[in-house]
Protein backbone atom coordinates (compact mmCIF):
# COMPACT_ATOMS: atom_id res chain seq x y z
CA UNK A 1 0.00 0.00 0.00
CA UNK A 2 1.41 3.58 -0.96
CA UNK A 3 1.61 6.14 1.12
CA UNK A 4 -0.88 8.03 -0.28
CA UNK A 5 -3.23 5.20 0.01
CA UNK A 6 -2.30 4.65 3.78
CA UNK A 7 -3.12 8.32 4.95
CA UNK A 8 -6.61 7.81 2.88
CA UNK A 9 -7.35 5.12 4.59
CA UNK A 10 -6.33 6.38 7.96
CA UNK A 11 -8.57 9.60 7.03
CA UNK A 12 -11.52 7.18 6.31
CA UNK A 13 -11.01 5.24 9.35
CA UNK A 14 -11.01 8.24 11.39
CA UNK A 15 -14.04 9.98 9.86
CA UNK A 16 -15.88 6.74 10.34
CA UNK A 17 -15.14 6.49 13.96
CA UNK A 18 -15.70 10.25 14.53
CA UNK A 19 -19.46 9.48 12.85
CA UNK A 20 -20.17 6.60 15.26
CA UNK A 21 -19.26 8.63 18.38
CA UNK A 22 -21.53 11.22 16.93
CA UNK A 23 -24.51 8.96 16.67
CA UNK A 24 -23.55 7.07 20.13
CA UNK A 25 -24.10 10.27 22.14
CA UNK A 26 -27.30 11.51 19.78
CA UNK A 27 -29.02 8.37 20.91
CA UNK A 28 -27.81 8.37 24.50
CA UNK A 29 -28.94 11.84 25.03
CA UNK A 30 -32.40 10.62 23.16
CA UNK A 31 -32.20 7.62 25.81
CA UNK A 32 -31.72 9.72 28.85
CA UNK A 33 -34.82 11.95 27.17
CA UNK A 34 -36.91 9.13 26.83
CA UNK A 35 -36.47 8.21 30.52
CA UNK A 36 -36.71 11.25 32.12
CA UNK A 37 -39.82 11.55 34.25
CA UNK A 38 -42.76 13.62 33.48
CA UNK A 39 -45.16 15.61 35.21
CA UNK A 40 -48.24 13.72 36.49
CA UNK A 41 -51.53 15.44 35.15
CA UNK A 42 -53.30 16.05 38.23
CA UNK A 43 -57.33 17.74 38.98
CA UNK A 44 -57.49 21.20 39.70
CA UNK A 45 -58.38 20.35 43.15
CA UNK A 46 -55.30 17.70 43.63
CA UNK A 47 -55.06 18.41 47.64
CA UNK A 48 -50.81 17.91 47.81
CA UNK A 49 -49.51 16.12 50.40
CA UNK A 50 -46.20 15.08 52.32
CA UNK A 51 -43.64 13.39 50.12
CA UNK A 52 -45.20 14.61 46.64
CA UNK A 53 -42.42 15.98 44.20
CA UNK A 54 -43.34 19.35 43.16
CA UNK A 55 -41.93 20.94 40.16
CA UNK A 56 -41.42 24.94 40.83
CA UNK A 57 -40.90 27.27 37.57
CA UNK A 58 -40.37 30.97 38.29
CA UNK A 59 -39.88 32.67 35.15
CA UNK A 60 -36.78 33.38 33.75
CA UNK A 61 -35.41 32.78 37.35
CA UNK A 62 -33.47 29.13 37.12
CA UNK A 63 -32.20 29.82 40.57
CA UNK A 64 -35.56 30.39 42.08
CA UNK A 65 -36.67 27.62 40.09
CA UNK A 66 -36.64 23.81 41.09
CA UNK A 67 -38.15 20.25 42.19
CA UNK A 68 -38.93 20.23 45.61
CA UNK A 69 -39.98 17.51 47.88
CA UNK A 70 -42.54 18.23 50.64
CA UNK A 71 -40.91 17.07 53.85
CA UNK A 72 -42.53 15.45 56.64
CA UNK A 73 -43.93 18.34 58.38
CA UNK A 74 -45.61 19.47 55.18
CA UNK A 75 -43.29 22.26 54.16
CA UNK A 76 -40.99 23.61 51.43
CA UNK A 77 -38.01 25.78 50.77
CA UNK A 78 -37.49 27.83 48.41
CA UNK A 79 -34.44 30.68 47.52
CA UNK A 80 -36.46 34.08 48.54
CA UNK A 81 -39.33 32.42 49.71
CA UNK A 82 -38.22 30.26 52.70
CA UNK A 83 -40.25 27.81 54.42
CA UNK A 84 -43.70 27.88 53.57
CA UNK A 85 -46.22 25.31 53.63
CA UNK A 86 -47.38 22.55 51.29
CA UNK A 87 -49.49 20.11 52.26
CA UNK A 88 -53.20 20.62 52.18
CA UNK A 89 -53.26 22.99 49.45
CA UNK A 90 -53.94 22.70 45.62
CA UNK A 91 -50.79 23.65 43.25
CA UNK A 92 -52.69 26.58 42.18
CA UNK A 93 -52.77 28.02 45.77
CA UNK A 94 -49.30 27.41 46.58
CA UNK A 95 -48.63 29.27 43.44
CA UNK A 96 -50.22 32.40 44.44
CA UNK A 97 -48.91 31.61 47.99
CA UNK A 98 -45.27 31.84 46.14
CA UNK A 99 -45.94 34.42 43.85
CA UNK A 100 -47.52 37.16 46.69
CA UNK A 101 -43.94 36.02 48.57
CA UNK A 102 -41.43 36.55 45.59
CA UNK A 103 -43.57 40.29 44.90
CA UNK A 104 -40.85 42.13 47.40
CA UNK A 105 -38.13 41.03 44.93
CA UNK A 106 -39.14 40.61 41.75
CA UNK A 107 -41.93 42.50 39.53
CA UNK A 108 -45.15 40.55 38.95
CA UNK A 109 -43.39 37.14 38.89
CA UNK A 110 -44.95 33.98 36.63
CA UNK A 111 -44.89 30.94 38.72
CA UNK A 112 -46.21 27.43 37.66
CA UNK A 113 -46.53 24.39 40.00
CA UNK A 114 -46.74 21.00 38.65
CA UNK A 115 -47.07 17.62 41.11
CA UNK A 116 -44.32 16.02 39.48
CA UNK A 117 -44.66 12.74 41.04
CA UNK A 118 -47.75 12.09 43.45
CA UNK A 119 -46.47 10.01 46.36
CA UNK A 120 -48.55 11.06 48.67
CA UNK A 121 -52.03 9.29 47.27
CA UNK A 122 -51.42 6.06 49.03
CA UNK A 123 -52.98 3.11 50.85
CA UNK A 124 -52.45 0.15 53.09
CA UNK A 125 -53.12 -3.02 53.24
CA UNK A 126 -52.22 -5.98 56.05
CA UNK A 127 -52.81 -8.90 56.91
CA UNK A 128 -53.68 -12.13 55.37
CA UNK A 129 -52.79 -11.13 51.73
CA UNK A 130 -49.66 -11.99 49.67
CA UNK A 131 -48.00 -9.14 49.51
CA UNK A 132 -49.13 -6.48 52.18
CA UNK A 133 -47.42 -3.10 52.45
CA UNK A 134 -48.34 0.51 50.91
CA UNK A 135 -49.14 1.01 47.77
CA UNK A 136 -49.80 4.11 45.17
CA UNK A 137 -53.52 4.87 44.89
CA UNK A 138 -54.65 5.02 41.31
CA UNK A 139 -57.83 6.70 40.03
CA UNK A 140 -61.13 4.86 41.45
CA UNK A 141 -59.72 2.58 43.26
CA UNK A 142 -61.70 -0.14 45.26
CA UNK A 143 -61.29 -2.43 48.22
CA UNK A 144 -61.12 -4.83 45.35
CA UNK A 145 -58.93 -3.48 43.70
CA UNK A 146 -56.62 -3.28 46.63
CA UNK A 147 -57.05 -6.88 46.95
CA UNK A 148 -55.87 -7.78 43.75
CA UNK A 149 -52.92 -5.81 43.89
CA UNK A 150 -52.00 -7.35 46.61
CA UNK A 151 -51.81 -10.73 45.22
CA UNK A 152 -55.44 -11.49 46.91
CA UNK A 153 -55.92 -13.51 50.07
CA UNK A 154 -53.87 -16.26 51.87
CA UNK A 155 -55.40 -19.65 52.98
CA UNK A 156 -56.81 -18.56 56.21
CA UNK A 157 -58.05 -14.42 55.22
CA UNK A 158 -61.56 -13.90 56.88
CA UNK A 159 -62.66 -12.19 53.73
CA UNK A 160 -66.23 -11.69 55.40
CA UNK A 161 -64.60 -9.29 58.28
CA UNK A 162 -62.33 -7.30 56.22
CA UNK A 163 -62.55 -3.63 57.53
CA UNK A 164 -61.23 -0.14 56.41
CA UNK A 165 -59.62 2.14 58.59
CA UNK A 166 -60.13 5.54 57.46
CA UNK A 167 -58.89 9.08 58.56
CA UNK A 168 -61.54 11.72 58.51
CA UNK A 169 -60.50 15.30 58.39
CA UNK A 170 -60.56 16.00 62.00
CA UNK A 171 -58.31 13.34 62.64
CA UNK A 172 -61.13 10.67 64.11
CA UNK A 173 -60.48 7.71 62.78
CA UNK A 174 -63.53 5.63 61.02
CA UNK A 175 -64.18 1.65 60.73
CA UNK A 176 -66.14 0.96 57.36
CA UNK A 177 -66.95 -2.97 57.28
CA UNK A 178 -66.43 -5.08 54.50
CA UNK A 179 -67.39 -8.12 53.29
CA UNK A 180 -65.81 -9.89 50.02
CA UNK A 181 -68.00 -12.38 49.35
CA UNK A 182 -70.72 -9.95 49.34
CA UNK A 183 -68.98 -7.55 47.42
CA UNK A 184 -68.02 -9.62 44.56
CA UNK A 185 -71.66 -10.67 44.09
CA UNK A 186 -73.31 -9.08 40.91
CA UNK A 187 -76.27 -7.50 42.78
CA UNK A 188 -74.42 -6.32 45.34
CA UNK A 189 -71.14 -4.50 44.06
CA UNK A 190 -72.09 -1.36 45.35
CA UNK A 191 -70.58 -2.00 48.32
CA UNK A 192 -67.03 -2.54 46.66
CA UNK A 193 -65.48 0.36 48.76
CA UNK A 194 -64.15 3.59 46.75
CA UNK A 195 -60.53 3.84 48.93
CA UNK A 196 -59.45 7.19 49.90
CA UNK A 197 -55.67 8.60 50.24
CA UNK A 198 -54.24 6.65 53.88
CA UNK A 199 -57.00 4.37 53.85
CA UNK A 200 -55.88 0.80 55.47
CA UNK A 201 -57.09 -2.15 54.40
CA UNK A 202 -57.16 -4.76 57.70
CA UNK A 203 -57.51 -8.09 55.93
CA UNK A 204 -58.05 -10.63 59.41
């Protein structure tokens, strides 16, 4: 091989490399896109709770601007804004709650915030089931529903004295009855329990 044929094919070996590394990172970037988590869609009246992720967008402020998680006591910090608090409100009021805060420093401020990952909406379930534990509550979600998720009943579940143990908003806590075999009976599925966020599902 000449010379001149050695430093072309050098060239061409290079170039081709060069293109591969090119495409490598175009579709590692487009992987790292693709996994990337998005914002959950939530109801206007989404009531946020401890543990949600919340995505805060000030405009044109990146360091105002964040994900946030709502800690334990129900608060979050932001630059500006300090501690203010979370839980029990919609997004849209902690927005204006953030906004009327960030007015003493910045001129009629546009602030969006987005429940980036609900973790809050939960329930329980123990007992004689295969897999107890907490669980995230989806939309409409029954007792049997629950039960399913959990991998349903073990040999010796008293599925006619299953009870729910429910939080009301002053803090009393409520025992609804429940009875599977009932439930699952075609005239009678009204009484398949709509579960609420922290309901727990006692399965004797």
């Amino acid at each position: 091989m000449s010379f001149f044929h050695r430093r072309a094919y050098v060239i061409a070996v290079l170039l081709l490399m060069s293109f591969l590394a090119a495409a490598a990172s175009s579709n590692k970037g487009k992987a790292r896109g693709n996994d990337a988590p998005k914002p959950v869609t939530q109801p206007a009246n989404y009531v946020i709770g401890a543990d949600d992720m919340l995505a805060v967008n000030v405009w044109r402020e990146p360091e105002i601007s964040r994900n946030v998680l709502v800690r334990p006591d129900g608060n979050i910090s932001l630059p500006l804004v300090g501690d203010l608090r979370a839980n029990g409100r919609t997004p849209d009021q902690l927005r204006d709650e953030i906004k009327q805060r960030l007015l003493g420093y910045l001129s009629d401020p546009e602030v969006t915030v987005i429940v980036q990952e609900a973790r809050s909406q939960k329930f329980n379930i123990l007992g004689e089931v295969e897999r107890p534990g907490s669980y995230p509550l989806g939309k409409s979600m029954t007792v049997l529903d629950a039960i399913a998720l959990a991998g349903g009943f073990r040999d010796f579940a008293k599925t006619t004295k299953i009870f729910i143990v429910r939080v009301d908003a002053d803090g009393s806590r409520v025992r609804i009855p429940f009875n599977y075999k009932e439930a699952i009976k075609a005239q009678k599925l009204n009484q398949n329990t709509e579960l609420q966020p922290h309901d727990t599902v006692v399965v004797p």
